[in-house]
PDB file of N, CA and C in Angstrom:
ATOM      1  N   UNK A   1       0.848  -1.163   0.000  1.00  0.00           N
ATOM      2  CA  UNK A   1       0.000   0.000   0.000  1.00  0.00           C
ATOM      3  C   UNK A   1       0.896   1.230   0.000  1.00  0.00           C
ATOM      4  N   UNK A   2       0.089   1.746  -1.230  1.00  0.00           N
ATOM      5  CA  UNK A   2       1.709   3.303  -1.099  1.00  0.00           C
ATOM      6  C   UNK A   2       1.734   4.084   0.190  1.00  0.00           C
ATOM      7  N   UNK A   3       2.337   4.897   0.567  1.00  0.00           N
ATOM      8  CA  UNK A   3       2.303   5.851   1.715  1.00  0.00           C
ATOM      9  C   UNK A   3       1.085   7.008   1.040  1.00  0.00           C
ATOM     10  N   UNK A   4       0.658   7.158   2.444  1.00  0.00           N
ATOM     11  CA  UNK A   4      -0.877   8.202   2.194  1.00  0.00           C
ATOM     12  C   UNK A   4      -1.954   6.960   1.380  1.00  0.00           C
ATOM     13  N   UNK A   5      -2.178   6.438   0.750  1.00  0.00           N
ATOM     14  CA  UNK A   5      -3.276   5.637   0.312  1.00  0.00           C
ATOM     15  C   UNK A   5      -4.815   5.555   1.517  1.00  0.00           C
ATOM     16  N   UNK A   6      -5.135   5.452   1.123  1.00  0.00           N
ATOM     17  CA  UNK A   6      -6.705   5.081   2.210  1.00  0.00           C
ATOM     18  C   UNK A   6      -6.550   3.838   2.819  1.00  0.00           C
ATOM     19  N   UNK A   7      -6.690   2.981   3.796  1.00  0.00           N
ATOM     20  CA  UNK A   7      -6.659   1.688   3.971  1.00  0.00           C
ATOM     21  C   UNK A   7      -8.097   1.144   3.142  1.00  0.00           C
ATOM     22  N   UNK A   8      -7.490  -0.004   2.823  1.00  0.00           N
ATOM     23  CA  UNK A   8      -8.573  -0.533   2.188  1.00  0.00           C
ATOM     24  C   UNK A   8      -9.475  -1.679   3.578  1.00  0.00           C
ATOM     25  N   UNK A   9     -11.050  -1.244   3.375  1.00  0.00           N
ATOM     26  CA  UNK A   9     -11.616  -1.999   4.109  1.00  0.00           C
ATOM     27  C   UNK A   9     -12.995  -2.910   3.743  1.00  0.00           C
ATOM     28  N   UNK A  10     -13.652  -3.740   4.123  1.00  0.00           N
ATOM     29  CA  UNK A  10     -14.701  -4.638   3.503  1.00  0.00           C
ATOM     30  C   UNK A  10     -15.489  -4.445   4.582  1.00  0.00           C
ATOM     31  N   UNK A  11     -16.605  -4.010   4.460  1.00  0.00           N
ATOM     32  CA  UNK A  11     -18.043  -3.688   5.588  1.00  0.00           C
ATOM     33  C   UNK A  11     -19.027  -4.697   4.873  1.00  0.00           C
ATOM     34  N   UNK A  12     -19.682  -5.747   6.174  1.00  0.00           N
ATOM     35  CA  UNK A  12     -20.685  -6.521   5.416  1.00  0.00           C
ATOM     36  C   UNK A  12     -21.778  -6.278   6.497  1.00  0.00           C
ATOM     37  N   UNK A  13     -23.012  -6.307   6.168  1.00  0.00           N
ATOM     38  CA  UNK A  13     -23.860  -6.634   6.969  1.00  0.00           C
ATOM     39  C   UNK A  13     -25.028  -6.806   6.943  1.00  0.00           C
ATOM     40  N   UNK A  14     -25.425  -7.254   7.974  1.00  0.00           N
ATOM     41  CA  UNK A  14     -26.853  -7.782   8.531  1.00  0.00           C
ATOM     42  C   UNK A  14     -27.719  -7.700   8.909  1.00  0.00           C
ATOM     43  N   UNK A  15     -28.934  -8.168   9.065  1.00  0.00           N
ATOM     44  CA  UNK A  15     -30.175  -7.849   9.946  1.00  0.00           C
ATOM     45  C   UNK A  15     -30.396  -9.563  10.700  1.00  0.00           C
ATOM     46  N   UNK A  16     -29.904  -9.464  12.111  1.00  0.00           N
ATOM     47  CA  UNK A  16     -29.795 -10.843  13.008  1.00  0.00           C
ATOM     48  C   UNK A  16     -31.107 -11.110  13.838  1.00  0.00           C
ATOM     49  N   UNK A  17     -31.668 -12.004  13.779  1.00  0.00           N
ATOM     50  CA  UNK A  17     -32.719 -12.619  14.467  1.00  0.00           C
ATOM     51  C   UNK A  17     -32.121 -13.227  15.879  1.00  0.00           C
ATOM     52  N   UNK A  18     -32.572 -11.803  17.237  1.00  0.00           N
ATOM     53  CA  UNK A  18     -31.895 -12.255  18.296  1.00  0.00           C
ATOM     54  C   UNK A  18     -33.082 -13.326  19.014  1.00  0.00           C
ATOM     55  N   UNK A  19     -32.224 -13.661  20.240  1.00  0.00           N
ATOM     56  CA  UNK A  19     -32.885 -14.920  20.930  1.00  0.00           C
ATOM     57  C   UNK A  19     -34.054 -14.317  21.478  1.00  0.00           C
ATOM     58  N   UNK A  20     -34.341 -13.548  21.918  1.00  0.00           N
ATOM     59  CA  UNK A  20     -35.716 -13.181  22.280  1.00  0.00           C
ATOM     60  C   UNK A  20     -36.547 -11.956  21.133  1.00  0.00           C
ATOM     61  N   UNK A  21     -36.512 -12.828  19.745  1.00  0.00           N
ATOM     62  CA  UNK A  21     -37.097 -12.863  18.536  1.00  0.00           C
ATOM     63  C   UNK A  21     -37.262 -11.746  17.920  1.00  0.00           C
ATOM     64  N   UNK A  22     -36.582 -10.283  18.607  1.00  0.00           N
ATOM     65  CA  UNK A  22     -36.261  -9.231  17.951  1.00  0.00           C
ATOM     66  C   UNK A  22     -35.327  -9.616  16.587  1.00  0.00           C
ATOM     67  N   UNK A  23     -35.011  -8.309  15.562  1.00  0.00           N
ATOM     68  CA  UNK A  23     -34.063  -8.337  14.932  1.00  0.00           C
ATOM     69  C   UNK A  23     -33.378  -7.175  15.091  1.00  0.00           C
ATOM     70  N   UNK A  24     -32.006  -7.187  15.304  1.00  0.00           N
ATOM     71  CA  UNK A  24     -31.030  -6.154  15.101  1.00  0.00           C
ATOM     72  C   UNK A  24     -29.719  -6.133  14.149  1.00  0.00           C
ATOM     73  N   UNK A  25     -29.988  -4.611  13.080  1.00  0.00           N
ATOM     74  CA  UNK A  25     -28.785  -4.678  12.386  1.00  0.00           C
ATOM     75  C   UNK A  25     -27.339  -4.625  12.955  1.00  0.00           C
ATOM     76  N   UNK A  26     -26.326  -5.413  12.273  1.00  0.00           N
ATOM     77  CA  UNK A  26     -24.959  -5.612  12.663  1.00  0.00           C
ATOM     78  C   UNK A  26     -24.560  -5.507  11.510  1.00  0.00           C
ATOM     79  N   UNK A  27     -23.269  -4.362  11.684  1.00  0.00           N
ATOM     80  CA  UNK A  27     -22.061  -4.269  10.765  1.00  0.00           C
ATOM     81  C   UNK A  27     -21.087  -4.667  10.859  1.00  0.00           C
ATOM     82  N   UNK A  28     -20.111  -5.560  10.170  1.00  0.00           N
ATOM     83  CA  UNK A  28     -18.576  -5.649  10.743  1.00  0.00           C
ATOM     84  C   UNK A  28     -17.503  -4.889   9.482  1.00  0.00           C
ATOM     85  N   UNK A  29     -16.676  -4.762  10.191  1.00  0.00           N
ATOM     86  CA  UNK A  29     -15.868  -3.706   9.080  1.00  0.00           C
ATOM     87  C   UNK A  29     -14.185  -4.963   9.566  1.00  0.00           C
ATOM     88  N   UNK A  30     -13.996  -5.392   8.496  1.00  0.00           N
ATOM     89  CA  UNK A  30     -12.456  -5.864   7.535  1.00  0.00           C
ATOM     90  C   UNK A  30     -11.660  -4.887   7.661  1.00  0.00           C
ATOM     91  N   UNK A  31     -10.275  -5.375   7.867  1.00  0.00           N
ATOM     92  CA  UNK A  31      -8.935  -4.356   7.251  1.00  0.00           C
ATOM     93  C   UNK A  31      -8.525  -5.259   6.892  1.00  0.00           C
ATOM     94  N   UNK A  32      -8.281  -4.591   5.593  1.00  0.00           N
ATOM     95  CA  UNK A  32      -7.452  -5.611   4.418  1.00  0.00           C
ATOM     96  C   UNK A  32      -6.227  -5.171   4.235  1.00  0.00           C
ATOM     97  N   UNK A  33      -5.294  -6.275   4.385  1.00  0.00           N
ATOM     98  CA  UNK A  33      -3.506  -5.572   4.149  1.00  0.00           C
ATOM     99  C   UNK A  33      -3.545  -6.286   2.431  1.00  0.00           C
ATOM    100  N   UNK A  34      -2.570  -4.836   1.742  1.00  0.00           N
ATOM    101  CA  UNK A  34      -2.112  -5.558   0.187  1.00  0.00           C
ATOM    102  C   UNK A  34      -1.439  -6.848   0.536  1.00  0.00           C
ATOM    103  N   UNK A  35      -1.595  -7.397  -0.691  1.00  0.00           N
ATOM    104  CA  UNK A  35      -0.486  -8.542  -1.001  1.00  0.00           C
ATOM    105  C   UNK A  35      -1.490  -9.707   0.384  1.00  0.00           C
ATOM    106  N   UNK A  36      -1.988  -9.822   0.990  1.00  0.00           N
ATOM    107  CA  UNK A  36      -2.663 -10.968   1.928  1.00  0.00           C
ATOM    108  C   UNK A  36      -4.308 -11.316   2.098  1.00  0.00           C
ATOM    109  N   UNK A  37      -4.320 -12.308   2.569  1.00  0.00           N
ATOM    110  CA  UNK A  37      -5.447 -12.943   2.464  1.00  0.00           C
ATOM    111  C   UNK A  37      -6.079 -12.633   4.074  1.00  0.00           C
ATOM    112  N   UNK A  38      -5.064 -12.195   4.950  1.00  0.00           N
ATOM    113  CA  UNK A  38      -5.356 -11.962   6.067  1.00  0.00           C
ATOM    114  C   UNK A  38      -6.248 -10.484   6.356  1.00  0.00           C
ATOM    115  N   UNK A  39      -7.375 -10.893   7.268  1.00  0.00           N
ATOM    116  CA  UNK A  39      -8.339  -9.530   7.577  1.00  0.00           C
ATOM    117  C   UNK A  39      -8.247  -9.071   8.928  1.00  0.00           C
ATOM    118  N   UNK A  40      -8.012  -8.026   9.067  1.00  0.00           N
ATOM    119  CA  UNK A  40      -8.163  -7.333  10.678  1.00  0.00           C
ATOM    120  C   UNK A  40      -9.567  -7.135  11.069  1.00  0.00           C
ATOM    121  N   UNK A  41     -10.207  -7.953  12.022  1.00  0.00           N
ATOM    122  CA  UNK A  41     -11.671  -6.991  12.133  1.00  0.00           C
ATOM    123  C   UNK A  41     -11.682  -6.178  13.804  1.00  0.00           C
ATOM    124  N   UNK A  42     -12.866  -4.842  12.707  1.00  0.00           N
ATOM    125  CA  UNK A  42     -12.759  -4.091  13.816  1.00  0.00           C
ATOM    126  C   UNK A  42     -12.902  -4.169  15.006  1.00  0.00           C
ATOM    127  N   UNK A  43     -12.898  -4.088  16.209  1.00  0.00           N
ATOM    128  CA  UNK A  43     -13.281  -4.179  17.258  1.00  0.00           C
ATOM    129  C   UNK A  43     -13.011  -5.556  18.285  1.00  0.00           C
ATOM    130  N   UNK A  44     -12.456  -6.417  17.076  1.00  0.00           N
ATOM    131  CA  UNK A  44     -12.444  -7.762  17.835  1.00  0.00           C
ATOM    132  C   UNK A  44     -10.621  -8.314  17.170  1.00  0.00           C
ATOM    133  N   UNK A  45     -10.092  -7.740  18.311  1.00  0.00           N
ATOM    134  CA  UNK A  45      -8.336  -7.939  18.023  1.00  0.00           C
ATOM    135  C   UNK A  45      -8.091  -9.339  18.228  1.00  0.00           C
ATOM    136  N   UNK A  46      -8.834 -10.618  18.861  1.00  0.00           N
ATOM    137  CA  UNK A  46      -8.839 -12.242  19.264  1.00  0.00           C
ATOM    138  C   UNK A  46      -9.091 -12.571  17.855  1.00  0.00           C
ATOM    139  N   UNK A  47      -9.464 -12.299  17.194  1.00  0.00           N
ATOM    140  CA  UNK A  47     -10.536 -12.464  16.056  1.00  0.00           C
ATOM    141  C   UNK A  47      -9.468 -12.981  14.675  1.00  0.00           C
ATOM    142  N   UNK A  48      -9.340 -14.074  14.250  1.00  0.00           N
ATOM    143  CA  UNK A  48      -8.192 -13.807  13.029  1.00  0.00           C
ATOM    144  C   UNK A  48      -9.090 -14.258  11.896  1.00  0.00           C
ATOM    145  N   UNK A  49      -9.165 -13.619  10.881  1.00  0.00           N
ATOM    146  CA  UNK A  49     -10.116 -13.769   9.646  1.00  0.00           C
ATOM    147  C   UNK A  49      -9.093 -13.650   8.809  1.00  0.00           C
ATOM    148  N   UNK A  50      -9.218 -15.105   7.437  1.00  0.00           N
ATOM    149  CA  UNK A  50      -8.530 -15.114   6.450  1.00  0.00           C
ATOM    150  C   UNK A  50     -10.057 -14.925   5.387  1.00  0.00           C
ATOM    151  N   UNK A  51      -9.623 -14.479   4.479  1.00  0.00           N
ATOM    152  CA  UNK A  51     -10.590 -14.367   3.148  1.00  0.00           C
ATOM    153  C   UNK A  51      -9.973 -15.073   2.293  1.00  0.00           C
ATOM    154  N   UNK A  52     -11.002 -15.899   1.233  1.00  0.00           N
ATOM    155  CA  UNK A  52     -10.797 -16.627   0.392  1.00  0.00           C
ATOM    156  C   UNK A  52     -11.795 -16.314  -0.972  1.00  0.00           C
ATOM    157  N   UNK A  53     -11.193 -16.922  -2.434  1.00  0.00           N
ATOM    158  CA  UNK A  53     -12.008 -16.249  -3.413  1.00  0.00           C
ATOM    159  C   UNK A  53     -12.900 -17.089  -3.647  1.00  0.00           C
ATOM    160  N   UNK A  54     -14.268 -16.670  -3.998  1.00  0.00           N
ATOM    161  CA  UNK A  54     -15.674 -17.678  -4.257  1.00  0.00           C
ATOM    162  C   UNK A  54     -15.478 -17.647  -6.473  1.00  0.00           C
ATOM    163  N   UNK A  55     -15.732 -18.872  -6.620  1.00  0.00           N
ATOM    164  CA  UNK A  55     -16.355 -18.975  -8.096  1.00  0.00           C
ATOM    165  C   UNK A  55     -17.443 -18.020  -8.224  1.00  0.00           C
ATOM    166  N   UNK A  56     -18.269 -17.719  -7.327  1.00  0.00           N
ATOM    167  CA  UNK A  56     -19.876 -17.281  -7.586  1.00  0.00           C
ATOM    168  C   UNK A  56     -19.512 -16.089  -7.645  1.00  0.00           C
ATOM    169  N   UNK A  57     -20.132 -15.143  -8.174  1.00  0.00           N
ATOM    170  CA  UNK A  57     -20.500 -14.178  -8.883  1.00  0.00           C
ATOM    171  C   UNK A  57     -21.145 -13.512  -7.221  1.00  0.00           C
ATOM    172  N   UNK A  58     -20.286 -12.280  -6.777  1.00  0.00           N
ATOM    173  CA  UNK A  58     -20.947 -11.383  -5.675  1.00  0.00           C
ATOM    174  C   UNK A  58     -20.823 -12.084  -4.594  1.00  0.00           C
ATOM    175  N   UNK A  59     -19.977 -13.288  -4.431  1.00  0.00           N
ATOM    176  CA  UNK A  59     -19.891 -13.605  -3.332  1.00  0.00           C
ATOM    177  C   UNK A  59     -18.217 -14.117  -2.542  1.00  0.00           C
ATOM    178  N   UNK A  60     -17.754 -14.341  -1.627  1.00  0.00           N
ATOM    179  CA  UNK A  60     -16.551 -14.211  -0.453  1.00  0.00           C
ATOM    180  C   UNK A  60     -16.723 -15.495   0.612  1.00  0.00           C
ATOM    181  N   UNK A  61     -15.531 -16.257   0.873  1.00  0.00           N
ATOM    182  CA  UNK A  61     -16.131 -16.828   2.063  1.00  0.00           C
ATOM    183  C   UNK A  61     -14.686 -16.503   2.815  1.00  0.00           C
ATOM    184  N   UNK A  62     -15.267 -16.528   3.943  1.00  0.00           N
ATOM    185  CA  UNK A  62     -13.914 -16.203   5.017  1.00  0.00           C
ATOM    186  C   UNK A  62     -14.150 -17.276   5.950  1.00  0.00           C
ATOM    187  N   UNK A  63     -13.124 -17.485   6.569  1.00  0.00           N
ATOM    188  CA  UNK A  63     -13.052 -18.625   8.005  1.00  0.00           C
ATOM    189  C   UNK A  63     -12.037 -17.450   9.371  1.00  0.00           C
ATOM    190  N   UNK A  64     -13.251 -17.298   9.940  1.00  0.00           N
ATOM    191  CA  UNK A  64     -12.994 -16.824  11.397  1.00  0.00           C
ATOM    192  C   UNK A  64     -12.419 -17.772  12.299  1.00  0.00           C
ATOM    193  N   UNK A  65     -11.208 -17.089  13.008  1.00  0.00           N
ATOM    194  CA  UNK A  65     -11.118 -18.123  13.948  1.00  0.00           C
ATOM    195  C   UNK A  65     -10.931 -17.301  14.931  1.00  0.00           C
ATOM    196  N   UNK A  66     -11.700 -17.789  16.798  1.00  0.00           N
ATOM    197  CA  UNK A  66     -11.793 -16.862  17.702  1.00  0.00           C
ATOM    198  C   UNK A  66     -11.247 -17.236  18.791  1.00  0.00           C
ATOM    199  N   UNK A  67     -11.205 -17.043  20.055  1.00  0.00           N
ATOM    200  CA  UNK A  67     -11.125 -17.986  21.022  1.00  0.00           C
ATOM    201  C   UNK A  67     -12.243 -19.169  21.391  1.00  0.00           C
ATOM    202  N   UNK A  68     -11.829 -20.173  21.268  1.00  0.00           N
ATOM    203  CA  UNK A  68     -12.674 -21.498  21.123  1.00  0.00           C
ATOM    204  C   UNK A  68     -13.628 -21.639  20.184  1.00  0.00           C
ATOM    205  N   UNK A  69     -13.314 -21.237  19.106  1.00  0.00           N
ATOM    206  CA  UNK A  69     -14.436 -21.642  17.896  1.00  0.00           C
ATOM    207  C   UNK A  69     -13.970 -21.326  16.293  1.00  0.00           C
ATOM    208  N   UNK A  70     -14.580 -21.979  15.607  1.00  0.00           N
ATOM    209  CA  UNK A  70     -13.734 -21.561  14.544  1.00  0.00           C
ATOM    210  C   UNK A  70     -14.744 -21.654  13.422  1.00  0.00           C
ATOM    211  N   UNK A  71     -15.067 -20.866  12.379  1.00  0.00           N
ATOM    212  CA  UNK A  71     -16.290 -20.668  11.561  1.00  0.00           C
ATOM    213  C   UNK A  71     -15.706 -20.507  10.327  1.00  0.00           C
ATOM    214  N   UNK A  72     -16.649 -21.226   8.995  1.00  0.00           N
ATOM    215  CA  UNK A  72     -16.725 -20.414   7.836  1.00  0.00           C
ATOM    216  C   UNK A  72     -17.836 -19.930   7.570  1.00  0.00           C
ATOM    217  N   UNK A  73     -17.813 -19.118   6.793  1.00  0.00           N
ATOM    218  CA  UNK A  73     -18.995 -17.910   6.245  1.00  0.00           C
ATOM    219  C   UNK A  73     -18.834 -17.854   4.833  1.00  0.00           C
ATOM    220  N   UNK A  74     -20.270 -18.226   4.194  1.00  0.00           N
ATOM    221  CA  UNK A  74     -20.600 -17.740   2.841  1.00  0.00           C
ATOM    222  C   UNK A  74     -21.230 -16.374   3.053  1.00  0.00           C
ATOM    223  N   UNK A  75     -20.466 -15.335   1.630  1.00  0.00           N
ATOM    224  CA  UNK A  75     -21.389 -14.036   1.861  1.00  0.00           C
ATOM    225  C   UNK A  75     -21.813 -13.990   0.509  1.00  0.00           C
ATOM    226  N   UNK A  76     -22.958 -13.315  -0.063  1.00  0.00           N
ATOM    227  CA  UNK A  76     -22.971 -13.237  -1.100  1.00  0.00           C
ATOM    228  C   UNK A  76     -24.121 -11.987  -1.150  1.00  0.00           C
ATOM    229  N   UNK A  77     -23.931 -11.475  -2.391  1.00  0.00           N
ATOM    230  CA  UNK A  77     -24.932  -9.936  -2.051  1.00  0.00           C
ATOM    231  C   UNK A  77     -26.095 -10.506  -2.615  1.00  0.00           C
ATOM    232  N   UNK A  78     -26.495 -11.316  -3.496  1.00  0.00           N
ATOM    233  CA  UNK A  78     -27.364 -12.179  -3.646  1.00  0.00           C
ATOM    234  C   UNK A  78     -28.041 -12.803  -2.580  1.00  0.00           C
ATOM    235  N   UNK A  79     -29.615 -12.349  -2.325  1.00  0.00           N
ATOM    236  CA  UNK A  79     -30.503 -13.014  -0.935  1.00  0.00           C
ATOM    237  C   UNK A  79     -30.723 -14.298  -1.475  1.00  0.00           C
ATOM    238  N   UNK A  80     -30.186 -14.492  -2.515  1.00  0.00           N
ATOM    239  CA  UNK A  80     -30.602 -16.581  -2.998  1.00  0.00           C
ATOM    240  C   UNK A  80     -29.543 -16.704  -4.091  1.00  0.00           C
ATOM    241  N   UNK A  81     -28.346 -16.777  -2.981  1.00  0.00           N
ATOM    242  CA  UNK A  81     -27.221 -17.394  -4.113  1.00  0.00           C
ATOM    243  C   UNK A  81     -27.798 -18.719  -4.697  1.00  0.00           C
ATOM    244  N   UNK A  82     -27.307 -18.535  -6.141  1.00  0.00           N
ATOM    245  CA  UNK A  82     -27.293 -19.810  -6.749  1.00  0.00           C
ATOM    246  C   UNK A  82     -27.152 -21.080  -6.092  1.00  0.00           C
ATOM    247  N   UNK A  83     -27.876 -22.320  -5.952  1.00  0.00           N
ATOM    248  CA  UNK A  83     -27.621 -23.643  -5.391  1.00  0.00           C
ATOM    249  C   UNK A  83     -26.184 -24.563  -5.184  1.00  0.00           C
ATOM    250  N   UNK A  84     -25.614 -24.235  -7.003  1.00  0.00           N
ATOM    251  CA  UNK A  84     -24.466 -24.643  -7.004  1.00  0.00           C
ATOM    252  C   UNK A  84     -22.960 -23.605  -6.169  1.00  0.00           C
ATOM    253  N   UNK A  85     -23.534 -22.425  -5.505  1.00  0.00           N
ATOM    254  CA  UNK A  85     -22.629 -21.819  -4.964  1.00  0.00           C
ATOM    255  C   UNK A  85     -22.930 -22.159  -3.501  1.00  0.00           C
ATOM    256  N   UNK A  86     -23.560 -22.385  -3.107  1.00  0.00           N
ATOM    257  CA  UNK A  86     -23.832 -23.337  -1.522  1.00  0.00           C
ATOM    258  C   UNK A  86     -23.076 -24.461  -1.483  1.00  0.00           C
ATOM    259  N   UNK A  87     -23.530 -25.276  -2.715  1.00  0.00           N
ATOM    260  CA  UNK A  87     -23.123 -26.503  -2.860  1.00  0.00           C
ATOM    261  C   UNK A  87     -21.705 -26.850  -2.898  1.00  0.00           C
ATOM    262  N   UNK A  88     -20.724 -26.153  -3.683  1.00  0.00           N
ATOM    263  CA  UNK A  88     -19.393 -25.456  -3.306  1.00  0.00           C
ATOM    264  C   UNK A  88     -18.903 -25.218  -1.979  1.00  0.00           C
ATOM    265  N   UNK A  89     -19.479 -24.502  -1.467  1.00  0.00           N
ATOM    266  CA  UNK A  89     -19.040 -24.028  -0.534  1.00  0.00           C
ATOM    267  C   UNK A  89     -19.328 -25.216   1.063  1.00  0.00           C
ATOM    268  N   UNK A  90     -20.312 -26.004   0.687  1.00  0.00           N
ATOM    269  CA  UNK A  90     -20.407 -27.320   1.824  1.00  0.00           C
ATOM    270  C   UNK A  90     -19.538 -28.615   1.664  1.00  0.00           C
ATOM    271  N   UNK A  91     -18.923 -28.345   0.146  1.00  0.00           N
ATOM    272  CA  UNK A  91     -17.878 -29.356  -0.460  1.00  0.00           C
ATOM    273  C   UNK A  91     -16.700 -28.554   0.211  1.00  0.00           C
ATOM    274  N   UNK A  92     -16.497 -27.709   0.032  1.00  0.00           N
ATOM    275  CA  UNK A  92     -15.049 -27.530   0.382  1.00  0.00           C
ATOM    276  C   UNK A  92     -14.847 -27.214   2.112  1.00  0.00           C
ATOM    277  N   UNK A  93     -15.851 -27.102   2.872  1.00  0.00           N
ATOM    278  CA  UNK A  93     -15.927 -27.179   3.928  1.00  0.00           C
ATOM    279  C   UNK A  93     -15.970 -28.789   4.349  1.00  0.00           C
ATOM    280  N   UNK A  94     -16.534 -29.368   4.065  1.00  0.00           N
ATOM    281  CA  UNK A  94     -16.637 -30.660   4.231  1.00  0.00           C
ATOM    282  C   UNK A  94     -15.779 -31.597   4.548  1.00  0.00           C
ATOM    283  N   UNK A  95     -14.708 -31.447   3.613  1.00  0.00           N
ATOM    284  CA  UNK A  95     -13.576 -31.763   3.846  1.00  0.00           C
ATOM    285  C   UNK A  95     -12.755 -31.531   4.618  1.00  0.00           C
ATOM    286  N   UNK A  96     -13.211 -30.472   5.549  1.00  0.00           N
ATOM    287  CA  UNK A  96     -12.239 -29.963   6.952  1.00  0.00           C
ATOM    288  C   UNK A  96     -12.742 -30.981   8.143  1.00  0.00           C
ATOM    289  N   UNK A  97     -13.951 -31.586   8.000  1.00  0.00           N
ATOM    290  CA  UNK A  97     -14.563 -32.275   8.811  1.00  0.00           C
ATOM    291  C   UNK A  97     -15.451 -31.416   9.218  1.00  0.00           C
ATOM    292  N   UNK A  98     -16.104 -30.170   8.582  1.00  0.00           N
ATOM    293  CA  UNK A  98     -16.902 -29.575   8.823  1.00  0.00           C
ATOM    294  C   UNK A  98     -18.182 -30.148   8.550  1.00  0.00           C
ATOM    295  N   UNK A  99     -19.564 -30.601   9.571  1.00  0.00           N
ATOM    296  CA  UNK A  99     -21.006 -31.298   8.699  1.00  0.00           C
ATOM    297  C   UNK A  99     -22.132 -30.859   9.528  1.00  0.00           C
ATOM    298  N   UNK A 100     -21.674 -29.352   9.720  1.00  0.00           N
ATOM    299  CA  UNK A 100     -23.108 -28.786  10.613  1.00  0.00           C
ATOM    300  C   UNK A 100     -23.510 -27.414   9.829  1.00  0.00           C
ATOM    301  N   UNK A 101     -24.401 -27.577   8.734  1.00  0.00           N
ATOM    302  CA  UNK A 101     -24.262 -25.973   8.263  1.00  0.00           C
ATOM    303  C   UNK A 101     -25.617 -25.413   8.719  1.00  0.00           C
ATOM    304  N   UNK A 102     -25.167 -23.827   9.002  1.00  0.00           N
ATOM    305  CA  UNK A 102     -26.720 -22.879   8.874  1.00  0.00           C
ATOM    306  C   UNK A 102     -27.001 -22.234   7.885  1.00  0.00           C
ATOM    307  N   UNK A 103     -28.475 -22.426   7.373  1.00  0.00           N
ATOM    308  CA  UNK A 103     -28.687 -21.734   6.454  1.00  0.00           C
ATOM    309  C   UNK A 103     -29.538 -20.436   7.280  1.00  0.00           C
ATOM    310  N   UNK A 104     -29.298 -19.517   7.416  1.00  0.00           N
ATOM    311  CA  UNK A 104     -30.166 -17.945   7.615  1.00  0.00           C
ATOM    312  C   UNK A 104     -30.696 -17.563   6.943  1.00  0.00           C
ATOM    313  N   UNK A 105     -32.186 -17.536   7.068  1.00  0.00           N
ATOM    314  CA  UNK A 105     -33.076 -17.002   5.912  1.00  0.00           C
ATOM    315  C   UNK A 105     -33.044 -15.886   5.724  1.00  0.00           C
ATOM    316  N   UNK A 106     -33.517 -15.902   4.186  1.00  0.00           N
ATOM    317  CA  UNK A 106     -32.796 -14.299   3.672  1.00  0.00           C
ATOM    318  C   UNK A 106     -33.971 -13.891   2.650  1.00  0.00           C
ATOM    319  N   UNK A 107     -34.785 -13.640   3.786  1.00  0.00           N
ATOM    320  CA  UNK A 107     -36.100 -12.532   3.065  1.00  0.00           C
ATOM    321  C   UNK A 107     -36.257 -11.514   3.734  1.00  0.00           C
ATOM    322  N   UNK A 108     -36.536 -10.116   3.271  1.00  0.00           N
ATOM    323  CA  UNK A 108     -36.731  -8.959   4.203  1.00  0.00           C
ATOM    324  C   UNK A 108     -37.944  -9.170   4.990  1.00  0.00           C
ATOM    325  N   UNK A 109     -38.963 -10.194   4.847  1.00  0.00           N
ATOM    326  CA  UNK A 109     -40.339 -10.603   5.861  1.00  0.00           C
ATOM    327  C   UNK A 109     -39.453 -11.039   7.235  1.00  0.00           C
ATOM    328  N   UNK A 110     -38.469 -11.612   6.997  1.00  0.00           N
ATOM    329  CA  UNK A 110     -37.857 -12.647   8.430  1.00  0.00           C
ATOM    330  C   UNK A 110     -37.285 -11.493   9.510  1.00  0.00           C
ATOM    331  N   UNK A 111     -36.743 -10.438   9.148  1.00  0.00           N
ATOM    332  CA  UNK A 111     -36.294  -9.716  10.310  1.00  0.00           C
ATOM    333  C   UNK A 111     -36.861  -8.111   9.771  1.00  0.00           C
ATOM    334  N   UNK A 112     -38.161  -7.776   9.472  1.00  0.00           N
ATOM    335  CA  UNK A 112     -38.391  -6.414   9.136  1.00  0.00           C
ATOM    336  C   UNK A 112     -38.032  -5.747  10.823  1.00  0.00           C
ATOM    337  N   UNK A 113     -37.498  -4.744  10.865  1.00  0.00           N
ATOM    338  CA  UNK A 113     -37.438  -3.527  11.932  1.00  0.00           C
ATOM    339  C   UNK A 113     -38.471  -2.511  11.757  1.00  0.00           C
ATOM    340  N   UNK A 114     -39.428  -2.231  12.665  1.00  0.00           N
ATOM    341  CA  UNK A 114     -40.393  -1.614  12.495  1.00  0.00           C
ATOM    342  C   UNK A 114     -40.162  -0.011  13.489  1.00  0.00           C
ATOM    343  N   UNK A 115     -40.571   1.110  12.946  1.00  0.00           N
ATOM    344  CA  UNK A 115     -39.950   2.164  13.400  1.00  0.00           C
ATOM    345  C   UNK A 115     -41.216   2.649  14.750  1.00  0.00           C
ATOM    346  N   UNK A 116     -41.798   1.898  15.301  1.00  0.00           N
ATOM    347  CA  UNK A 116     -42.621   1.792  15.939  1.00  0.00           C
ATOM    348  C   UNK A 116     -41.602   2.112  17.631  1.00  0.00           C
TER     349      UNK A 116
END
């Protein structure tokens, strides 16, 4: 990254269906270093996120790893990625010995916020 440049960063986010059946939006914000696959996220320095490139069209998967847990994530800006880009993405997880996936429904009916 030249000197003076902007840092480059990746903001994704959400609308989460909490346990007592509210929904609240969540943002997380990426720092991306040139030249690596490695992500800084904000606020959570335990937190080590590598990014990886998806075949699919608009979409990223990263694998978080935290204290005691360790996750991958499909993102895709698409609310109904293609089948075969799931399907990808449970194959190549799979093979880690990964065989528990969530799917989060992704209609604006499932978590509307009402300004009430």
């Amino acid at each position: 990254m030249a000197v003076g440049s902007a840092p480059m960063q990746l903001q994704l986010r959400a609308t989460i269906r909490m346990k007592n059946g509210l929904c609240a939006p969540r943002k997380w914000t990426y720092h991306l270093s040139e030249g690596s696959t490695d992500l800084r996220t904000e606020g959570r320095p335990d937190m080590k996120t590598k990014l990886f490139s998806s075949a699919c069209p608009g979409g990223i998967m990263l694998k978080e790893t935290g204290q005691g847990y360790q996750r991958f994530l499909l993102y895709n800006r698409s609310p109904h990625p293609p089948e075969k880009c799931v399907e990808e993405f449970q194959s190549l997880t799979s093979c880690l010995n990964f065989k528990a996936f969530l799917l989060t429904p992704r209609n604006q009916e499932t978590c509307e916020l009402s300004s009430n």
